[in-house]
N, C-alpha and C. Protein backbone atom coordinates (compact mmCIF):
# COMPACT_ATOMS: atom_id res chain seq x y z
N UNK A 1 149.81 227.74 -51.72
CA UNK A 1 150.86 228.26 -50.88
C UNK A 1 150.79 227.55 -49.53
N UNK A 2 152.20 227.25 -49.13
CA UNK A 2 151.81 226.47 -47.70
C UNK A 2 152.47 227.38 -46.43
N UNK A 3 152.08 226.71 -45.36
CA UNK A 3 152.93 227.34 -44.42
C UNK A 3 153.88 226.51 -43.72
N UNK A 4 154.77 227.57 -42.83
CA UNK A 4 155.66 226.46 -42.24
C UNK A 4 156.14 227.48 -41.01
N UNK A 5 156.16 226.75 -39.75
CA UNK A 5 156.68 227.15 -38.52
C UNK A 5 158.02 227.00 -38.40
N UNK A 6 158.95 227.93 -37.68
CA UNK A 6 159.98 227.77 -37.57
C UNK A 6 159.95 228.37 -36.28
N UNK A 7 160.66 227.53 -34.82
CA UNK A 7 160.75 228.43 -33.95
C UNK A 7 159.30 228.71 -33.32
N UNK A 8 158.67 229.60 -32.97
CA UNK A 8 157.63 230.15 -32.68
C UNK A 8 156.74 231.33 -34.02
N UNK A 9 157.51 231.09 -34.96
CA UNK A 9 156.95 232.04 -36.12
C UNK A 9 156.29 231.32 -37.38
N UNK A 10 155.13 231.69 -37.46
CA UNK A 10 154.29 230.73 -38.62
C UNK A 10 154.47 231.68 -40.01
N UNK A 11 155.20 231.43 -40.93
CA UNK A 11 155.30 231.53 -42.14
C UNK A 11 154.39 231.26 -43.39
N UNK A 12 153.86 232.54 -43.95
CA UNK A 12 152.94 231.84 -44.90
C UNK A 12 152.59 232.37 -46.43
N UNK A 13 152.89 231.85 -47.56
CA UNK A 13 152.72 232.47 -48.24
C UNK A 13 154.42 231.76 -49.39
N UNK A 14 154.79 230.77 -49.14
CA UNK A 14 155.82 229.76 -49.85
C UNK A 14 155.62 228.59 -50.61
N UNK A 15 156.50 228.69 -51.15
CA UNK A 15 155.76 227.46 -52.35
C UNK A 15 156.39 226.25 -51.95
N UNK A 16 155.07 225.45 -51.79
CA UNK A 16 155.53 224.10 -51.58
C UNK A 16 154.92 222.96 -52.86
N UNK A 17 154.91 223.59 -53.89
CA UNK A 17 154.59 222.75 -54.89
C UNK A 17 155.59 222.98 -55.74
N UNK A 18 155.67 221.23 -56.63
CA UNK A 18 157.08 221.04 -57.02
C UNK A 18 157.07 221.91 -58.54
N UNK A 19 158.17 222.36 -59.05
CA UNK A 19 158.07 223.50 -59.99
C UNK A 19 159.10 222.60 -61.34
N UNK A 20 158.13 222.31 -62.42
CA UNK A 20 158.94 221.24 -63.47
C UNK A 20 159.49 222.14 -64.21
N UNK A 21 158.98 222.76 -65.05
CA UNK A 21 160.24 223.61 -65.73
C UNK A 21 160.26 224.62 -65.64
N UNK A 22 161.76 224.56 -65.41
CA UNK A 22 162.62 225.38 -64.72
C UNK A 22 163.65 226.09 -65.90
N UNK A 23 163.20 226.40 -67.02
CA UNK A 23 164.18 226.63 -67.52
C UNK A 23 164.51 228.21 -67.96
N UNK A 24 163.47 229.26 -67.80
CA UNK A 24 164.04 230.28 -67.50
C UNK A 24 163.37 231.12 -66.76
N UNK A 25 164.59 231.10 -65.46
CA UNK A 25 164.76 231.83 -64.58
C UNK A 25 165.60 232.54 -63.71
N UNK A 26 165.14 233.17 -62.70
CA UNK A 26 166.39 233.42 -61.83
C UNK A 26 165.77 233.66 -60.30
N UNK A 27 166.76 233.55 -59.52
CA UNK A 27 166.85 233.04 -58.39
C UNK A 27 167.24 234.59 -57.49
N UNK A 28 166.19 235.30 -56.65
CA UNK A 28 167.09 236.56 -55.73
C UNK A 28 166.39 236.22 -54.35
N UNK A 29 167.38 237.30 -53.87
CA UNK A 29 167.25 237.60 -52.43
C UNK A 29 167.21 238.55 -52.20
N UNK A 30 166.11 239.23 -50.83
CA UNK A 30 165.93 240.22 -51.01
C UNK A 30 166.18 240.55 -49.24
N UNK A 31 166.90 241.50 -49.10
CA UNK A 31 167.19 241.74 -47.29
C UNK A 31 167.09 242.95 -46.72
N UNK A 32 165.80 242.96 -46.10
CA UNK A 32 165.40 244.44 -45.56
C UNK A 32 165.18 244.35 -44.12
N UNK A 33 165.04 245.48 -43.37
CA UNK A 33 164.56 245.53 -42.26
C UNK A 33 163.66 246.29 -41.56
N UNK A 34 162.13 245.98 -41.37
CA UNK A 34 161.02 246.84 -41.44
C UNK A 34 160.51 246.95 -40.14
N UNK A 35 160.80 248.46 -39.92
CA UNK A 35 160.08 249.03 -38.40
C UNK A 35 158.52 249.34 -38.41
N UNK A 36 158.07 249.13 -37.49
CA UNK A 36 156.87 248.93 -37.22
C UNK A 36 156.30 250.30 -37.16
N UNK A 37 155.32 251.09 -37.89
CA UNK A 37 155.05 252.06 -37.72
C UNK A 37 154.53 253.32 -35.98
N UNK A 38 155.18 254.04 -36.31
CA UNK A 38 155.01 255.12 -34.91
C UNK A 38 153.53 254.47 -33.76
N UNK A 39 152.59 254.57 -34.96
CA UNK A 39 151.08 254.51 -34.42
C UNK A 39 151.09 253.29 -33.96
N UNK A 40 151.52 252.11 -33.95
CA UNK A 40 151.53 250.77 -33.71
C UNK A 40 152.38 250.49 -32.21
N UNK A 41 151.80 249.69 -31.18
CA UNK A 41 152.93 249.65 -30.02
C UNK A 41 153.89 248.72 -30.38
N UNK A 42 154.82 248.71 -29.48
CA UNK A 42 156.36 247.97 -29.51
C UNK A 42 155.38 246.68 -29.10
N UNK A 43 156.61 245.79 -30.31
CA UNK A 43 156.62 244.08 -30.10
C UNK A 43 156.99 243.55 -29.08
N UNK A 44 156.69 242.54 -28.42
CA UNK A 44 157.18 241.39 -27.79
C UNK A 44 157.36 240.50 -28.70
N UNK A 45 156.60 239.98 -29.51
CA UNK A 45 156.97 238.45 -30.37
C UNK A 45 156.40 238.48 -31.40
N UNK A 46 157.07 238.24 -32.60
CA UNK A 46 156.60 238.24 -33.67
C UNK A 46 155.78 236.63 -33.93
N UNK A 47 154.70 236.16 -34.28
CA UNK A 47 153.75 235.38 -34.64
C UNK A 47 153.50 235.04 -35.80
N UNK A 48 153.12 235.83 -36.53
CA UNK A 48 152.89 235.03 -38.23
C UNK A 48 153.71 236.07 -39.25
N UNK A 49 154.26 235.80 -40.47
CA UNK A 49 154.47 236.75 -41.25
C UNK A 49 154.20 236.05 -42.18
N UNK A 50 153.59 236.65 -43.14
CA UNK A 50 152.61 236.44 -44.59
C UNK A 50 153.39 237.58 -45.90
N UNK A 51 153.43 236.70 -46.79
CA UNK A 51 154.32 237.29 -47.78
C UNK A 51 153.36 236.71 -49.52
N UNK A 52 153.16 237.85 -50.13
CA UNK A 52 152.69 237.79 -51.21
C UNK A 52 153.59 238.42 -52.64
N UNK A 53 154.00 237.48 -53.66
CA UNK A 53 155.02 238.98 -54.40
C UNK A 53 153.61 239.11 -55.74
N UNK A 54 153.93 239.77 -56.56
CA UNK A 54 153.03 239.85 -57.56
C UNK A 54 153.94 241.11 -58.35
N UNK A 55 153.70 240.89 -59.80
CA UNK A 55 154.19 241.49 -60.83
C UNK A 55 154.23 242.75 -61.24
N UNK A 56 154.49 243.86 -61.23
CA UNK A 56 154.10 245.15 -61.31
C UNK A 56 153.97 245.56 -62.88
N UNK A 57 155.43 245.12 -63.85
CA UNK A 57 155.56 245.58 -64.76
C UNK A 57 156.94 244.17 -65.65
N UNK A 58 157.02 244.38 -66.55
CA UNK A 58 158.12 243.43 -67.20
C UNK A 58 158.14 244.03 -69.18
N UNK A 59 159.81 244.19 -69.64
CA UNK A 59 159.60 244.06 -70.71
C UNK A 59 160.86 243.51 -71.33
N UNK A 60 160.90 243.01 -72.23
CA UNK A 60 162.17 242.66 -72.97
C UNK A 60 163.21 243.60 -73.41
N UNK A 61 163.93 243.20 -73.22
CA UNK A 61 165.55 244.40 -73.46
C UNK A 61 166.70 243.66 -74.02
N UNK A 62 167.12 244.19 -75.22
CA UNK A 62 168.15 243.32 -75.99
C UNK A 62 169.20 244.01 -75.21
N UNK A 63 170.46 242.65 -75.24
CA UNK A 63 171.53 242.72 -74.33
C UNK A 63 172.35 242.26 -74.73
N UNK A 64 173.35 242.46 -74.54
CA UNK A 64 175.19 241.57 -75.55
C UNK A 64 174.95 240.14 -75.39
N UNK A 65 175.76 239.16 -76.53
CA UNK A 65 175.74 237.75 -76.72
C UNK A 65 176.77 237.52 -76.25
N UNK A 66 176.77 236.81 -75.33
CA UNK A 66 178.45 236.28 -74.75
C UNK A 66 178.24 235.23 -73.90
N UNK A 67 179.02 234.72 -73.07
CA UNK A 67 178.88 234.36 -71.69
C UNK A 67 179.75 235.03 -70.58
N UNK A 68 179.02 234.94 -69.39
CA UNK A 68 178.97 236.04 -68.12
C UNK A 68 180.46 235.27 -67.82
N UNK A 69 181.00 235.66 -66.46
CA UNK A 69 182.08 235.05 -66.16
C UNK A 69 181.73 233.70 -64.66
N UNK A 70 180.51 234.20 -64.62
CA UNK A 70 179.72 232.48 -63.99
C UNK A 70 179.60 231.54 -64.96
N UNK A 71 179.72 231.92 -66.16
CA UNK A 71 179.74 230.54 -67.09
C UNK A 71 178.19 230.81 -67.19
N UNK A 72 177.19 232.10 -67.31
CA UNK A 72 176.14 231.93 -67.65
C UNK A 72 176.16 232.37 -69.50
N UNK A 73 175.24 231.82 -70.54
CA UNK A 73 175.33 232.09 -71.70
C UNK A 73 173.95 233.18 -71.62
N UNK A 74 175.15 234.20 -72.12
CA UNK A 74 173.35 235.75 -72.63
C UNK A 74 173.77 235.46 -74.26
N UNK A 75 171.92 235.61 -74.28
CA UNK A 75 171.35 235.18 -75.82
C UNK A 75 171.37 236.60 -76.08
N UNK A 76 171.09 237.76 -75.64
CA UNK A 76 171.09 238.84 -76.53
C UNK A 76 169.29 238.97 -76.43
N UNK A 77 168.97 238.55 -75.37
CA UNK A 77 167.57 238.83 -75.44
C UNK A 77 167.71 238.51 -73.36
N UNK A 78 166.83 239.46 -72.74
CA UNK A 78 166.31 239.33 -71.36
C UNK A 78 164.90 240.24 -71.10
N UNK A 79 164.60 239.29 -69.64
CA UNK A 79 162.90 239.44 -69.70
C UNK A 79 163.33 240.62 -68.12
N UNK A 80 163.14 241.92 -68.26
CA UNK A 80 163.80 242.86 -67.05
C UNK A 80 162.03 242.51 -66.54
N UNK A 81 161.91 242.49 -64.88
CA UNK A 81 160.82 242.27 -64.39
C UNK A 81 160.86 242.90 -62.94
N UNK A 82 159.77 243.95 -63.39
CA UNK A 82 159.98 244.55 -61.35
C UNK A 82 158.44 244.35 -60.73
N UNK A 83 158.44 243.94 -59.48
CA UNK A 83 157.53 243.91 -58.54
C UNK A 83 157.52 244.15 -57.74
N UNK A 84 156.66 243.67 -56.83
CA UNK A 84 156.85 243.82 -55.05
C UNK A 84 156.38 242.73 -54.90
N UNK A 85 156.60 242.42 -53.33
CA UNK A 85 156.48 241.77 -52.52
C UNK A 85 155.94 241.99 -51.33
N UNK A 86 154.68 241.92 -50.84
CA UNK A 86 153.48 242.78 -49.79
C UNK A 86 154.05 241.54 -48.59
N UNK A 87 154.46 242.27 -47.68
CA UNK A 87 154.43 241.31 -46.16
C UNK A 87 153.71 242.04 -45.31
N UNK A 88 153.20 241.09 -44.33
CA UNK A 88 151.97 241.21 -43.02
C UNK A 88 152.95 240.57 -42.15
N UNK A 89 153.08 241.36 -40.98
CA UNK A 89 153.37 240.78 -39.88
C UNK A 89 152.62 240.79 -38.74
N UNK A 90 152.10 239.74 -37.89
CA UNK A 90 151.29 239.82 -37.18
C UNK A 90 152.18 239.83 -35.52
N UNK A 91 152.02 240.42 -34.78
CA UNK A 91 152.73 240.17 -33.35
C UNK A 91 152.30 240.82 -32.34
N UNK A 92 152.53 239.94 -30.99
CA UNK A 92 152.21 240.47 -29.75
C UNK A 92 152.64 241.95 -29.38
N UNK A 93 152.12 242.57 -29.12
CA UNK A 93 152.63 244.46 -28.28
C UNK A 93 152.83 244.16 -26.69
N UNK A 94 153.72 244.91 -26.90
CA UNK A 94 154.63 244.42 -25.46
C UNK A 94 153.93 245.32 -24.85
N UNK A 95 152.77 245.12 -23.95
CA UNK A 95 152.67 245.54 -22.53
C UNK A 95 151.85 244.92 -22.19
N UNK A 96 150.62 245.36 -21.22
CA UNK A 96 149.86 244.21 -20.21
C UNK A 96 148.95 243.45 -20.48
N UNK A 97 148.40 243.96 -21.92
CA UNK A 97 147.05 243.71 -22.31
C UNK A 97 147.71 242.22 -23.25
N UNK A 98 148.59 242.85 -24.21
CA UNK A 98 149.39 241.33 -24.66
C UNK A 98 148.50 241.37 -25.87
N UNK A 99 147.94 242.51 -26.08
CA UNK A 99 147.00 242.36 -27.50
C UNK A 99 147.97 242.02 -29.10
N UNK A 100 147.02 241.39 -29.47
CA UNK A 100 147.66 241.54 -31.44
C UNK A 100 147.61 241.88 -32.02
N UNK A 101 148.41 242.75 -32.63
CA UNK A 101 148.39 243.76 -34.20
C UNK A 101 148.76 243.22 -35.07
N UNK A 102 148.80 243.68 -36.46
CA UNK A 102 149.42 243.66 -37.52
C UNK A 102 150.40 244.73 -38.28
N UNK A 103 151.07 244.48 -38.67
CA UNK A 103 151.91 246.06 -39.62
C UNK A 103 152.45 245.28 -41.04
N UNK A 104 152.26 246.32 -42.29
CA UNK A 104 152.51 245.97 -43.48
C UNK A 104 153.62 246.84 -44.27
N UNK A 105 154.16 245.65 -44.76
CA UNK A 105 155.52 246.91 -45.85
C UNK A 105 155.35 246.09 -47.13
N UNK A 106 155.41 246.92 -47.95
CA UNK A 106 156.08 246.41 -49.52
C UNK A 106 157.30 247.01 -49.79
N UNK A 107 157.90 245.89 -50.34
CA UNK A 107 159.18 245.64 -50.54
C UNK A 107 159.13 245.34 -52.08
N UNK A 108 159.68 246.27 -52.98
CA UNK A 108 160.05 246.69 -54.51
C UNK A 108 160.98 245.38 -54.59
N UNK A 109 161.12 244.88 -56.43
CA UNK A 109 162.12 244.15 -56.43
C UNK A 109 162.35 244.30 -58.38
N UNK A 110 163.43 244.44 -58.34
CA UNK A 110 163.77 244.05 -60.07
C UNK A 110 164.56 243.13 -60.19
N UNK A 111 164.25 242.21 -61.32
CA UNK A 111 165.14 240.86 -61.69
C UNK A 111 165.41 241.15 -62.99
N UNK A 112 165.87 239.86 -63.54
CA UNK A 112 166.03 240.09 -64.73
C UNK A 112 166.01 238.60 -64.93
N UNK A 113 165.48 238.14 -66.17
CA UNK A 113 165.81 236.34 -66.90
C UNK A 113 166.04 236.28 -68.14
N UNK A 114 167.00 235.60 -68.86
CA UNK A 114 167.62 235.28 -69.76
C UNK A 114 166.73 234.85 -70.85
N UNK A 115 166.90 235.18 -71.51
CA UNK A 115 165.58 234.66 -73.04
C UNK A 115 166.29 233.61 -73.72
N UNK A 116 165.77 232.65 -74.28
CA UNK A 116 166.43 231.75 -75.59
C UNK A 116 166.78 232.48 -76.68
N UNK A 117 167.59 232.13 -77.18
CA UNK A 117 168.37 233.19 -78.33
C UNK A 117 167.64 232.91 -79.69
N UNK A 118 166.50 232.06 -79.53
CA UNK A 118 165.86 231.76 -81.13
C UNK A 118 164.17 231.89 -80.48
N UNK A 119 163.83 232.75 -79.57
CA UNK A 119 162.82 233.03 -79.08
C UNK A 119 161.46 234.25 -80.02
N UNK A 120 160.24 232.96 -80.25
CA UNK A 120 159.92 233.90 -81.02
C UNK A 120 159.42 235.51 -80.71
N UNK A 121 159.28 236.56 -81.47
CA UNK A 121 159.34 237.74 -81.40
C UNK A 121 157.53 237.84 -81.01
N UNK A 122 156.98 236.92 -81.14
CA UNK A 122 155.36 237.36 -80.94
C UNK A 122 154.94 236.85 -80.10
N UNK A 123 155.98 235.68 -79.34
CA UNK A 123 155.58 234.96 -78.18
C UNK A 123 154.72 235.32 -76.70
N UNK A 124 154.26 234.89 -76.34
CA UNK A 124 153.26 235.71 -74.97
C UNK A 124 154.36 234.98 -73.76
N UNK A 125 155.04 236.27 -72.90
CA UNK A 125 156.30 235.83 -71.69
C UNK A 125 154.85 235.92 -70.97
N UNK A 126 154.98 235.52 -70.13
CA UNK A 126 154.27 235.29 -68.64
C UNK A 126 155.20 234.65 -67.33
N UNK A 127 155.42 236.25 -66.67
CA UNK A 127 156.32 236.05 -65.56
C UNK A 127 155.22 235.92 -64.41
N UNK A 128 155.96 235.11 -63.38
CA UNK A 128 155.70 234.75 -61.76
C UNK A 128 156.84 234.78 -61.50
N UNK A 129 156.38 235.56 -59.64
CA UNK A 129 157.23 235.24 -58.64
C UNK A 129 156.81 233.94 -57.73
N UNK A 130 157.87 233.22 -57.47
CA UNK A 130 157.32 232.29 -56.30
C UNK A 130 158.36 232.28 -54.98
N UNK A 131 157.62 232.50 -53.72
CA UNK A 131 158.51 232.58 -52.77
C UNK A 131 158.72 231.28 -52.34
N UNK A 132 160.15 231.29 -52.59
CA UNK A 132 160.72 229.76 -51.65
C UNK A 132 161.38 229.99 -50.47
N UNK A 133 161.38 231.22 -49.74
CA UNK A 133 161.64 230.83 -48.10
C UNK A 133 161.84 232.47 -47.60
N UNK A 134 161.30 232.10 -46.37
CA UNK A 134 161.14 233.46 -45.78
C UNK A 134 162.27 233.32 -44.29
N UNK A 135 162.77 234.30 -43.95
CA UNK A 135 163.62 234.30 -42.48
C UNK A 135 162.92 235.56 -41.75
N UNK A 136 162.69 235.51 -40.47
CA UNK A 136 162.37 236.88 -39.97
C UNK A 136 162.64 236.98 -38.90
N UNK A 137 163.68 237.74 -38.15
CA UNK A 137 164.16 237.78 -36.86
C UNK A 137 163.77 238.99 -36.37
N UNK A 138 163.42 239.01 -35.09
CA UNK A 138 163.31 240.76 -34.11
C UNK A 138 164.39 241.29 -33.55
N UNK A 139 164.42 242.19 -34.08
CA UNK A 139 165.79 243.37 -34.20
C UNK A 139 165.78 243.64 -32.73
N UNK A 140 164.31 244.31 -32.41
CA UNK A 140 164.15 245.09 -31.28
C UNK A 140 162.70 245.12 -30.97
N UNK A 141 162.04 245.94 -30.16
CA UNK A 141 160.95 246.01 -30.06
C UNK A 141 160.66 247.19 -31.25
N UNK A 142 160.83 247.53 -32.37
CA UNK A 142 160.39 248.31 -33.45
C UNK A 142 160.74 247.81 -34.44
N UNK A 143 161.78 247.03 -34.60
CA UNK A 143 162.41 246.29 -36.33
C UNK A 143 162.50 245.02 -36.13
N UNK A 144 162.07 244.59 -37.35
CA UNK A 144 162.08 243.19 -37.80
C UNK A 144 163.06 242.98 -38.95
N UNK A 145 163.95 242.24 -38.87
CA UNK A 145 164.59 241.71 -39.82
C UNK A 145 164.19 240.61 -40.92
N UNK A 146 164.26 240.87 -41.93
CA UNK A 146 163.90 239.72 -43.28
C UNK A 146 164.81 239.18 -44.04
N UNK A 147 164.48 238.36 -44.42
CA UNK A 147 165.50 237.72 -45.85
C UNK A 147 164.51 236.81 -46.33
N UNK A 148 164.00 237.36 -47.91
CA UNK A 148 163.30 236.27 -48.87
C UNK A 148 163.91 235.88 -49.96
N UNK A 149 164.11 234.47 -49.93
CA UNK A 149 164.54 233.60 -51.11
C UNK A 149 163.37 233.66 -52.05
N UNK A 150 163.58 234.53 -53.69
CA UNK A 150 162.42 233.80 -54.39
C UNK A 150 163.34 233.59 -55.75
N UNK A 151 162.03 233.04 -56.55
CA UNK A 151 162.46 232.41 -58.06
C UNK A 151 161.67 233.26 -58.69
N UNK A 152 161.93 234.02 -59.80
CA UNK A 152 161.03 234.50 -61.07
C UNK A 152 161.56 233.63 -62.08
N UNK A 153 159.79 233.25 -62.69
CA UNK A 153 159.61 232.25 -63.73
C UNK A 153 159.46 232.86 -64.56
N UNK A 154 159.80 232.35 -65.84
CA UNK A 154 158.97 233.22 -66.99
C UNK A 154 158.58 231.94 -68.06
N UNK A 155 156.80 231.89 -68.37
CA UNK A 155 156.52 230.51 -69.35
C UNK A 155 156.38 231.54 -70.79
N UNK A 156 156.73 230.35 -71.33
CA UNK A 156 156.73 231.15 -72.78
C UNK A 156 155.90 230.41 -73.65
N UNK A 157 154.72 231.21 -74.30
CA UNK A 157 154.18 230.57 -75.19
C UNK A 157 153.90 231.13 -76.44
């Protein structure tokens, strides 16, 4: 996982390794906005945010054969997959001392990916999330704004 600065905010926890096949998946976004708990003082500047997703649960669910009206083709087979996504935000507290905290939210997520329509029935799915980009702006001195781009993979063997 690498990091990347944007601005004054160090980002960490994105994939910067190149991802070869690609062939079933899907692509979400996820847009929340997380206040900093009561017990914690008000921000001045947000500093690092660290983002981990990991798998909670996933199972196969037969689904109509057609194609979508994006021109996507459903085989009549999908891989439903819910997780979370654990973020750390690290930032300055606005008053004299200028000290650094941290505050943490998980953020739930369900996807879904398309199965091959001649996929065998005993096959082992093995889903990942990989985060490809994080945004995080300060609302206020209590909320932080997010938006994560990720990909769920699923290898099939």
């Amino acid at each position: 996982m690498g990091k990347i600065q944007r601005e004054l905010i160090e980002y960490s926890g994105i994939n910067t390794c190149i991802i070869k096949d690609k062939q079933n998946f899907n692509q979400i976004n996820i847009e929340e906005t997380f206040c900093i708990p009561a017990q914690k003082p008000d921000m001045e500047q947000i500093n690092k945010m660290r983002a981990k997703g990991c798998i909670v649960n996933y199972e196969v669910v037969k689904t109509p054969v057609g194609t979508s009206l994006e021109g996507q083709v459903i085989t009549g087979y999908k891989l439903l997959v819910c997780g979370k996504i654990e973020l750390k935000v690290e930032y300055v507290a606005c008053d004299c001392t200028q000290s650094v905290h941290t505050a943490h939210a998980c953020l739930p997520f369900c996807a879904y990916v398309v199965l091959p329509k001649d996929i065998n029935p005993n096959a082992r799915l093995t889903p990942n999330v990989i985060i490809e980009d994080i945004f995080s702006e300060q609302i206020d001195e209590r909320c932080i704004y997010n938006n994560i781009t990720m990909m769920v993979l699923v290898d099939i063997c």
